[in-house]
Protein backbone atom coordinates (compact mmCIF):
# COMPACT_ATOMS: atom_id res chain seq x y z
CA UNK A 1 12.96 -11.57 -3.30
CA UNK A 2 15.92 -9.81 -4.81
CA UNK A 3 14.13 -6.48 -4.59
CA UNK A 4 13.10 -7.26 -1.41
CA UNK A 5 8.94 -6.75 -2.31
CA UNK A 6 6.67 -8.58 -3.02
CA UNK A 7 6.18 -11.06 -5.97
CA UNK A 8 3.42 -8.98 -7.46
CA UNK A 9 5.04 -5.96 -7.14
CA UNK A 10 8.07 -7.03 -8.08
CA UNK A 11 7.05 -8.19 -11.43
CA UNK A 12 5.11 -5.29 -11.72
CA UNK A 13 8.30 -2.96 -11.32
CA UNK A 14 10.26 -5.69 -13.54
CA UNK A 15 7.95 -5.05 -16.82
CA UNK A 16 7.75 -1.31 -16.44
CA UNK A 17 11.57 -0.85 -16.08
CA UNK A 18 11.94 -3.51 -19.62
CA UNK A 19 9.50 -1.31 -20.87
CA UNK A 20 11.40 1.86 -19.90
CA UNK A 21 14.44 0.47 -21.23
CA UNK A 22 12.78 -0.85 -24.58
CA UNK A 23 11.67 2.77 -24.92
CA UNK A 24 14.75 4.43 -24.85
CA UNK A 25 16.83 2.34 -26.92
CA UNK A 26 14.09 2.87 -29.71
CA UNK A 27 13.95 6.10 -29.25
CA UNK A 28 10.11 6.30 -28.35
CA UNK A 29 8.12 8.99 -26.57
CA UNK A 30 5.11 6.61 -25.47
CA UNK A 31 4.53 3.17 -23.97
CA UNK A 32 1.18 1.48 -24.81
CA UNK A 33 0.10 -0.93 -22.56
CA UNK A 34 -3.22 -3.65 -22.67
CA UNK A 35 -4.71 -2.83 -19.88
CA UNK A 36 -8.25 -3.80 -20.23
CA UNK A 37 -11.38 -2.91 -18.36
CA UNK A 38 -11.31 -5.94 -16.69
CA UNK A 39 -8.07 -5.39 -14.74
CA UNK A 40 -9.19 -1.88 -14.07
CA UNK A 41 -12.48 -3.46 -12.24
CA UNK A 42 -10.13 -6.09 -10.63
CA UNK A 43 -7.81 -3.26 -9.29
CA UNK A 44 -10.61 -1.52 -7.17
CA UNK A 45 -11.93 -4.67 -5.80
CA UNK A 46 -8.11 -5.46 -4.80
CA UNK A 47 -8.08 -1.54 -3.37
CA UNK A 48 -11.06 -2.20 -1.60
CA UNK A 49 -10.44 -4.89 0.85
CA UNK A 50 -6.80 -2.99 1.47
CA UNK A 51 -8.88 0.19 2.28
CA UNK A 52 -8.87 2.73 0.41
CA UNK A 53 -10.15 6.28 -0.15
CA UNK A 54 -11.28 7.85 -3.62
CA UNK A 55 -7.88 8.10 -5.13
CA UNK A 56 -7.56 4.16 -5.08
CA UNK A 57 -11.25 4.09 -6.35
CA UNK A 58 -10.07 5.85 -9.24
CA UNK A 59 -8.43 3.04 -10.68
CA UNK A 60 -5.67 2.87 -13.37
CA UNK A 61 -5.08 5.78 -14.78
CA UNK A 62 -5.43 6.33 -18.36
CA UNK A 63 -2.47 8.23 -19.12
CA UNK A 64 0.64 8.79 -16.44
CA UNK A 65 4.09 10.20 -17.72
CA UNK A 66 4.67 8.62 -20.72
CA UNK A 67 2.30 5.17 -20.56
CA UNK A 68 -0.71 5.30 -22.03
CA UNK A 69 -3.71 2.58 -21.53
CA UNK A 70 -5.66 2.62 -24.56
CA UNK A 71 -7.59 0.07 -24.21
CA UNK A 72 -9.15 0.93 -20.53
CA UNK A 73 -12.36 1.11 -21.53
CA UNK A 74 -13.04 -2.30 -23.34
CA UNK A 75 -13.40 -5.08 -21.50
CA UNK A 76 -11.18 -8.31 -22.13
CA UNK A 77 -13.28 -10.47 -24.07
CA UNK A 78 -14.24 -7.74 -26.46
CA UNK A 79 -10.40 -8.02 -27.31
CA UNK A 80 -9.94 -11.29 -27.21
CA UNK A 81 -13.37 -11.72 -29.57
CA UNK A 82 -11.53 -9.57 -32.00
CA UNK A 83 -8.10 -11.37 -31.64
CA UNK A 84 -9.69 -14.74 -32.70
CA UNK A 85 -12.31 -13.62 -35.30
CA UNK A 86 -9.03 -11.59 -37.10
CA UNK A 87 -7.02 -14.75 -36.43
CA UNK A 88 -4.41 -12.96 -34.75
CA UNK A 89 -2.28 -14.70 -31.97
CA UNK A 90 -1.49 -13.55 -28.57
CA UNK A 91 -0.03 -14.71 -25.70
CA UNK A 92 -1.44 -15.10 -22.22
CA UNK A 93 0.75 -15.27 -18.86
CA UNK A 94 0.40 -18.62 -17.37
CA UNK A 95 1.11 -17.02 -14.13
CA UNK A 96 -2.90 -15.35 -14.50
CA UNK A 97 -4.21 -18.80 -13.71
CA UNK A 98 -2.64 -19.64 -10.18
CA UNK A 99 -4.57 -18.52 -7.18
CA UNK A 100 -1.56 -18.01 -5.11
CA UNK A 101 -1.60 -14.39 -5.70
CA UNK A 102 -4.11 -11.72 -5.07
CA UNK A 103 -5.11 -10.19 -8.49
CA UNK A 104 -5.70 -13.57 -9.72
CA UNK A 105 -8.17 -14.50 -6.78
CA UNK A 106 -10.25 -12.04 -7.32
CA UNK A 107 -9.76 -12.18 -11.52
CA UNK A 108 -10.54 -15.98 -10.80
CA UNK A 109 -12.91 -16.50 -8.16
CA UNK A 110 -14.52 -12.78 -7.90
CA UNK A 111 -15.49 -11.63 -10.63
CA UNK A 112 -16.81 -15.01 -11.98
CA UNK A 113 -19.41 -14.46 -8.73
CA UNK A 114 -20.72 -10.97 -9.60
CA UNK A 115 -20.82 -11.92 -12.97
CA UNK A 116 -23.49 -14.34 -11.71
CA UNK A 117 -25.25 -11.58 -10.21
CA UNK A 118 -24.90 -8.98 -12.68
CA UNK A 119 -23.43 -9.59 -15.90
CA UNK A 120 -22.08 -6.34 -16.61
CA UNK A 121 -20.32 -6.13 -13.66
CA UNK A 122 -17.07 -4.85 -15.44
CA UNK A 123 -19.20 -2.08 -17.48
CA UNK A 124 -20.98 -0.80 -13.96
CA UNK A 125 -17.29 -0.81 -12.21
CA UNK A 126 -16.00 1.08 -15.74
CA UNK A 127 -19.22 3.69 -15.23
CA UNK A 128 -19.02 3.78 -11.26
CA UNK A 129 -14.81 4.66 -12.00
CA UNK A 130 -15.27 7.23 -14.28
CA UNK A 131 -18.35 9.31 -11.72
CA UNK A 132 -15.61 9.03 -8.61
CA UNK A 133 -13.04 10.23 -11.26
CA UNK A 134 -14.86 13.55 -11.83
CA UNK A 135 -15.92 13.93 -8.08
CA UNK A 136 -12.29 13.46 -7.08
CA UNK A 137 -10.73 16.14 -9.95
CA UNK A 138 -13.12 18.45 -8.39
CA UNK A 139 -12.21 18.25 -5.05
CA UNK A 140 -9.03 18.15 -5.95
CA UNK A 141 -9.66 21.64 -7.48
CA UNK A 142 -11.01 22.93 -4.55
CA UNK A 143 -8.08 21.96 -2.42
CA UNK A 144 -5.39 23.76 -5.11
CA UNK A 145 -7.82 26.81 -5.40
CA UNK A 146 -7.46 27.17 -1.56
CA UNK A 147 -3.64 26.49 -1.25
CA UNK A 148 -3.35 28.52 -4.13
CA UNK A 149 -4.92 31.80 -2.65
CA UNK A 150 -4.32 30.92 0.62
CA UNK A 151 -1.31 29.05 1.36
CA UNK A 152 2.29 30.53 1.10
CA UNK A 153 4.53 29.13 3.83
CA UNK A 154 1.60 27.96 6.36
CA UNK A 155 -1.84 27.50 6.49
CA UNK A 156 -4.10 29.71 7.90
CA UNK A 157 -6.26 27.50 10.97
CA UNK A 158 -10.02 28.95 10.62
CA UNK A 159 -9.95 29.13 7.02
CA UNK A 160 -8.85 25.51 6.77
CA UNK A 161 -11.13 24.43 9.41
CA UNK A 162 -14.27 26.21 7.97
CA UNK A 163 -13.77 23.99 4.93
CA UNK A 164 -15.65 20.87 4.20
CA UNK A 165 -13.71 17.67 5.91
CA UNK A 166 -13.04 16.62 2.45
CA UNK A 167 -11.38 19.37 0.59
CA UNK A 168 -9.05 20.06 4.05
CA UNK A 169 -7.70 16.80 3.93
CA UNK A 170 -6.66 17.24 0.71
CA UNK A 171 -5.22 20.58 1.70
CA UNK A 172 -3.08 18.94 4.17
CA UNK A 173 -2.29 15.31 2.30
CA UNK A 174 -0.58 17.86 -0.91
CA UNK A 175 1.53 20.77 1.80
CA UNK A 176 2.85 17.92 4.54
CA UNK A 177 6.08 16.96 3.45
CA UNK A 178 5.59 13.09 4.37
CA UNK A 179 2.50 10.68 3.77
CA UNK A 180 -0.20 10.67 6.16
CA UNK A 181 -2.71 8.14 7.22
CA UNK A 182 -6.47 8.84 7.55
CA UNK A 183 -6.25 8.62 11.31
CA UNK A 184 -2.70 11.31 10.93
CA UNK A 185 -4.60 13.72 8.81
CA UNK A 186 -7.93 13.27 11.26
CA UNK A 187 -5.37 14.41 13.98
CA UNK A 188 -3.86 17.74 12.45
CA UNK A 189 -7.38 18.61 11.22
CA UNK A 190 -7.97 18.48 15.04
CA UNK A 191 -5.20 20.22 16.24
CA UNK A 192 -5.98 23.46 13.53
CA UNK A 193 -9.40 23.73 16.20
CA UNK A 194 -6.91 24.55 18.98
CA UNK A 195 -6.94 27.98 20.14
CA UNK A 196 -3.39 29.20 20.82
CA UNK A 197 -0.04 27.36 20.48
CA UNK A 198 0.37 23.17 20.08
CA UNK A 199 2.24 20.30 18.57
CA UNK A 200 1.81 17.36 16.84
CA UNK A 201 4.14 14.58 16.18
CA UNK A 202 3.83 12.31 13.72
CA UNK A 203 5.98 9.80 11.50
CA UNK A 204 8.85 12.21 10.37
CA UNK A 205 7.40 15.65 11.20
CA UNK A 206 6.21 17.84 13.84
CA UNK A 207 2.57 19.94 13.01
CA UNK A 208 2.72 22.98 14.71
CA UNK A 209 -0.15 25.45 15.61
CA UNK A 210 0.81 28.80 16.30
CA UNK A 211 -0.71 32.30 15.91
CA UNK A 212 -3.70 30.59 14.11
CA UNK A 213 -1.28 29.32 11.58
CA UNK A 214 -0.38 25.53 10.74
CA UNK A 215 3.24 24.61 10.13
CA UNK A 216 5.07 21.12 9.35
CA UNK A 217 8.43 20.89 10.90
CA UNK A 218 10.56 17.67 9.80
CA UNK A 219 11.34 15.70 13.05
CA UNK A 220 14.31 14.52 14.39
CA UNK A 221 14.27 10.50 13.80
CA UNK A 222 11.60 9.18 14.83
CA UNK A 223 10.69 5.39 16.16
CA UNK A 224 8.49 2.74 16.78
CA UNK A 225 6.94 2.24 20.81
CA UNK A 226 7.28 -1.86 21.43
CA UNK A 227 3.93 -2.85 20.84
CA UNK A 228 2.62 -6.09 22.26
CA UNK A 229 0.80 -8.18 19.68
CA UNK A 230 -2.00 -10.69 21.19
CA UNK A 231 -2.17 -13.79 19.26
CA UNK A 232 -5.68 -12.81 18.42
CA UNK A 233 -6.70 -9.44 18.19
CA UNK A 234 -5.99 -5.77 16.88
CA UNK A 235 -3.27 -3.51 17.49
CA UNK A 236 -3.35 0.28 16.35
CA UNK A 237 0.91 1.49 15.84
CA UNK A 238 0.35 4.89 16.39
CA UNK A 239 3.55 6.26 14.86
CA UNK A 240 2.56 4.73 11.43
CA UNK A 241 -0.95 5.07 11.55
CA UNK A 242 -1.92 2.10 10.97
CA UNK A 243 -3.74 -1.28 12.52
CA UNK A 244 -2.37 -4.67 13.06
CA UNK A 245 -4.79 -7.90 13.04
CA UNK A 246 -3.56 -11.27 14.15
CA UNK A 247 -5.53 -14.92 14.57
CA UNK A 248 -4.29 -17.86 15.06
CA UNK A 249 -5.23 -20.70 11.85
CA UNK A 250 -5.70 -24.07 13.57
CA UNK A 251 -4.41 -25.58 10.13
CA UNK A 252 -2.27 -23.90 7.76
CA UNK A 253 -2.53 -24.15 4.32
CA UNK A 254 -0.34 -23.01 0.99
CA UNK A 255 -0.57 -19.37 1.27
CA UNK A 256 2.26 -16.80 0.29
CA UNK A 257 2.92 -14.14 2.72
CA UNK A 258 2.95 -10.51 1.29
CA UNK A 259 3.96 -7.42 2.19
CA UNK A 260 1.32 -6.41 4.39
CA UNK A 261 0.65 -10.55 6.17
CA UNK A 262 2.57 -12.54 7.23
CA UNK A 263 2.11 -16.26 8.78
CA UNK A 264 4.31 -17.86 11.22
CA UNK A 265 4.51 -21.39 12.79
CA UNK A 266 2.72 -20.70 16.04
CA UNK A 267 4.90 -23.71 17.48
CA UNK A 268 8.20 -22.18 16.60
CA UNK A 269 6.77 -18.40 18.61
CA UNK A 270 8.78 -18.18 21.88
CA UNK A 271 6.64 -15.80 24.29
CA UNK A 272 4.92 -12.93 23.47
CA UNK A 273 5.12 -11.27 20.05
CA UNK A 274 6.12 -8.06 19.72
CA UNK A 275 6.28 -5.10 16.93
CA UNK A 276 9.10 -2.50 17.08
CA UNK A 277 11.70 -0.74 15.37
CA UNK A 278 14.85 -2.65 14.89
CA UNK A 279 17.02 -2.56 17.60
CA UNK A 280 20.63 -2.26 18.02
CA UNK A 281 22.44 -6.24 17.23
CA UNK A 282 19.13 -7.70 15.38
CA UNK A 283 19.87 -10.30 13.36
CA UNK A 284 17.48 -12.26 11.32
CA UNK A 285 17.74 -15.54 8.81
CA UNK A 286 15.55 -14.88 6.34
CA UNK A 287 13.66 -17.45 4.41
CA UNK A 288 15.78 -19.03 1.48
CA UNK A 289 18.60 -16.24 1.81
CA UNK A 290 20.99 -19.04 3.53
CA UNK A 291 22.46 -16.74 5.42
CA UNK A 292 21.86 -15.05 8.94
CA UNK A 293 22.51 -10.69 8.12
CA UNK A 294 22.30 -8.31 11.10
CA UNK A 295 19.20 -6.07 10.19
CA UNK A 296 20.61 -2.78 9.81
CA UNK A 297 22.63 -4.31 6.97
CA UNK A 298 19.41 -5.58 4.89
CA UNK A 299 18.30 -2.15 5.23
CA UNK A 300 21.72 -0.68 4.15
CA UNK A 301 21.88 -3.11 1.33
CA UNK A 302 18.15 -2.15 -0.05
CA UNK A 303 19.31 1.56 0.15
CA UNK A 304 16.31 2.39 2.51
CA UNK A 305 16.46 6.52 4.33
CA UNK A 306 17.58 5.89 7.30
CA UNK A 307 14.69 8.02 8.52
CA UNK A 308 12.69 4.86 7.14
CA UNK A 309 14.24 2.62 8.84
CA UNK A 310 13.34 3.10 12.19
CA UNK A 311 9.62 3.22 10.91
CA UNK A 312 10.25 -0.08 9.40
CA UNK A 313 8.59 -2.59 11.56
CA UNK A 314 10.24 -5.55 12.92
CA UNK A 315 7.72 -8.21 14.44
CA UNK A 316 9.90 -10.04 17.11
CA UNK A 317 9.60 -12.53 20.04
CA UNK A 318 11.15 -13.31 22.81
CA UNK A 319 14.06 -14.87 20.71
CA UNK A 320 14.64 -12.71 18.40
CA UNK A 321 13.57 -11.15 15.10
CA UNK A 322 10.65 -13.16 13.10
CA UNK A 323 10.00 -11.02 10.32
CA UNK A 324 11.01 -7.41 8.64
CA UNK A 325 8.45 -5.68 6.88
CA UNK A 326 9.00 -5.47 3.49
CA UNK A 327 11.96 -8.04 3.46
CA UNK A 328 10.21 -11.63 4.53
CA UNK A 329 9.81 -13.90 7.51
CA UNK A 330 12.51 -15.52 9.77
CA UNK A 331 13.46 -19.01 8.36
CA UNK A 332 12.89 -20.21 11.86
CA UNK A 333 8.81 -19.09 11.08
CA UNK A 334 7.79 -21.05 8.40
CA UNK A 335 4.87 -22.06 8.53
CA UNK A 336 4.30 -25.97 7.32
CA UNK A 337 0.86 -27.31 6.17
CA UNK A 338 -1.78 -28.77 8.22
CA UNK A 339 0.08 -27.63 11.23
CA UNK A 340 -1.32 -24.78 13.55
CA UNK A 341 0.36 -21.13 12.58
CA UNK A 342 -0.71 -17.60 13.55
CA UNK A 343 -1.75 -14.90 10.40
CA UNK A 344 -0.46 -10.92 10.99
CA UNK A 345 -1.90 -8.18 9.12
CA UNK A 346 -0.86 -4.72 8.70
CA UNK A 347 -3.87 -2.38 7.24
C-alpha cells in the first residue's frame, strides 16, 4: 500500500530492489534467481486470462540486465527431489500457500487440474514457450530489418501497409513514443490506408498521415470522456484502449481487490457510476490510510507525469470519488461479506 500497487507487485519490486542493493554492496555483476519451470508455466496461464499477445506468451525471460534464471528449465520438484536426497535445507514462503492472491490460485488450484489431465503439463508449457520464443525473435527481426532500411524520421504508408499485420504492428509498437493497445495500433494501421492527409489521436500523441508518410506527434494533455458504467455490463474507454466489465455479486466473499478489479459495497453506490479523469477538488478516503487527501495530491505524492495523471482513471458516483486506479478503493466502498457488492474490471 505504501507504493501504492498492488501486493504482488509490490513484493515483487521489494525483492528485486534487496537484490539490487545486495549486489552492489558485494560488488557483484550477476543476480541468480530460482525461478523454476513451474512458475514460468504459472506466469503464462496468469498472462493468459489478463490477455495477452506473444510477448507475454514468452514467459520469464532467461536472462534480462544483470538477473539470470538458471534454473528455468527444470521444473520444481526436480529441485526439490535433489534438495532432500542431498539433505540440503531450504526455505519456502508461507505466503505460496494462501489463495488470496493470483499466482497462488492458479499454482494451487490450476495446475493441480491439468496435471490430472496431462501430467507433463509444465514440460509441454516449457516446449510450447520456447516455439513462441523463436516465432516472436523472428518477427521481431523482420520489424527491425524494415525500420532499419526504411524508417528514418517517419514511416513510409504503402510499404508499412503491404506488410503482414504482424510484423507492422511491431513496426509501430517499437517507433510510437507511448504504449499502445491492440485496438490503438489496429487504428494507426488503419489510418496508414488513407489516401492523402489525416490524424489520429490517441493517449499522449497525435498519428499523423501526410504525403504517404506516418508521423507521431506528442499531444497536448490529454483526458478521460466521463464514461457511464452500467452495473452490469462492458464499457470500452477509448482514450486508454481498453474495456471495463462490471456485475453485480449477490454475496460477497474475501477477495482482495487488485490493480486492475475492484469490488465495492453496492449498498454504499449513490447513483450511477461513473469513470473519468480526476477532476478539479476530488477528494477521496482511501481504505486504511485514515485520512481523507485531495486526489491530485496522491498523485503528486507517488511522483506520477502529470501527463499520466489525467489518464489515470477515477471510478466515481454521484458522491464522490470511489476508487483511483492504481491507489485503492474509497473507505466508504468496502465491501463486507455475505452482503451484495458490485465487481469492476479493467482489461
Amino acid at each position: 500500500k505504501q507504493n501504492k500497487i498492488g501486493t504482488e507487485e509490490a513484493a515483487r519490486e521489494l525483492r528485486y530492489d534487496f537484490l539490487a542493493r545486495v549486489a552492489k554492496s558485494v560488488k557483484a555483476d550477476y543476480i541468480l534467481t530460482a525461478h523454476t519451470a513451474d512458475d514460468n508455466a504459472e506466469t503464462i496461464l496468469l498472462n493468459l486470462t489478463r490477455g495477452t499477445g506473444l510477448a507475454g506468451l514468452c514467459g520469464i525471460p532467461e536472462k534480462r540486465d544483470n538477473i539470470i534464471r538458471p534454473l528455468l528449465k527444470i521444473e520444481r520438484a526436480e529441485i526439490e527431489e535433489y534438495l532432500n536426497s542431498n539433505c540440503i535445507a531450504y526455505i519456502e514462503d508461507s505466503s505460496n500457500k494462501k489463495s488470496i492472491y493470483s499466482r497462488n490460485r492458479i499454482r494451487l488450484n490450476v495446475m493441480p487440474e491439468l496435471k490430472m489431465i496431462n501430467s507433463n503439463v509444465t514440460g509441454n508449457i516449457s516446449r510450447t514457450i520456447s516455439l513462441i520464443k523463436k516465432d516472436a525473435e523472428y518477427m521481431q527481426g523482420l520489424a527491425d530489418e524494415f525500420i532499419n532500411e526504411h524508417c528514418k524520421n517517419d514511416i513510409p504508408c504503402d510499404k508499412l501497409s503491404n506488410l503482414p499485420e504482424p510484423i507492422a504492428a511491431r513496426v509501430v509498437m517499437q517507433l510510437c513514443p507511448t504504449q499502445l493497445s491492440e485496438t490503438h495500433i489496429n487504428s494507426v494501421l488503419e489510418l496508414c490506408k488513407i489516401r492523402g492527409t489525416a490524424y489520429l489521436d490517441l493517449p499522449g500523441i497525435r498519428c499523423t498521415v501526410s504525403a504517404g508518410r506516418l508521423l507521431f506527434f506528442e499531444n497536448e494533455l490529454t483526458k478521460l470522456k466521463d464514461y457511464q458504467i452500467p452495473q452490469h455490463g462492458e464499457t470500452f474507454i477509448t482514450e486508454l484502449g481498453r474495456t471495463v466489465i462490471s456485475s453485480q455479486i449477490e454475496s460477497f466473499c474475501e477477495v482482495n481487490s487488485s490493480l486492475n478489479t475492484f469490488f465495492f459495497n453496492l449498498d454504499s453506490i449513490c447513483g450511477n457510476i461513473f469513470c473519468t479523469s480526476y477532476k478539479e477538488g476530488d477528494k477521496i478516503r482511501l481504505s486504511k490510510r485514515n485520512c481523507t487527501k485531495k486526489v491530485t495530491d496522491i498523485y503528486q505524492e507517488a511522483k506520477m507525469p502529470v501527463k499520466g495523471r489525467l489518464l489515470n482513471p477515477v471510478l466515481r458516483d454521484e458522491a464522490g470519488p470511489i476508487a483511483v486506479i492504481n491507489f485503492g478503493i474509497a473507505e466508504r466502498c468496502i465491501p463486507q461479506i455475505g452482503k451484495p457488492a458490485i465487481k469492476i474490471e479493467f482489461i
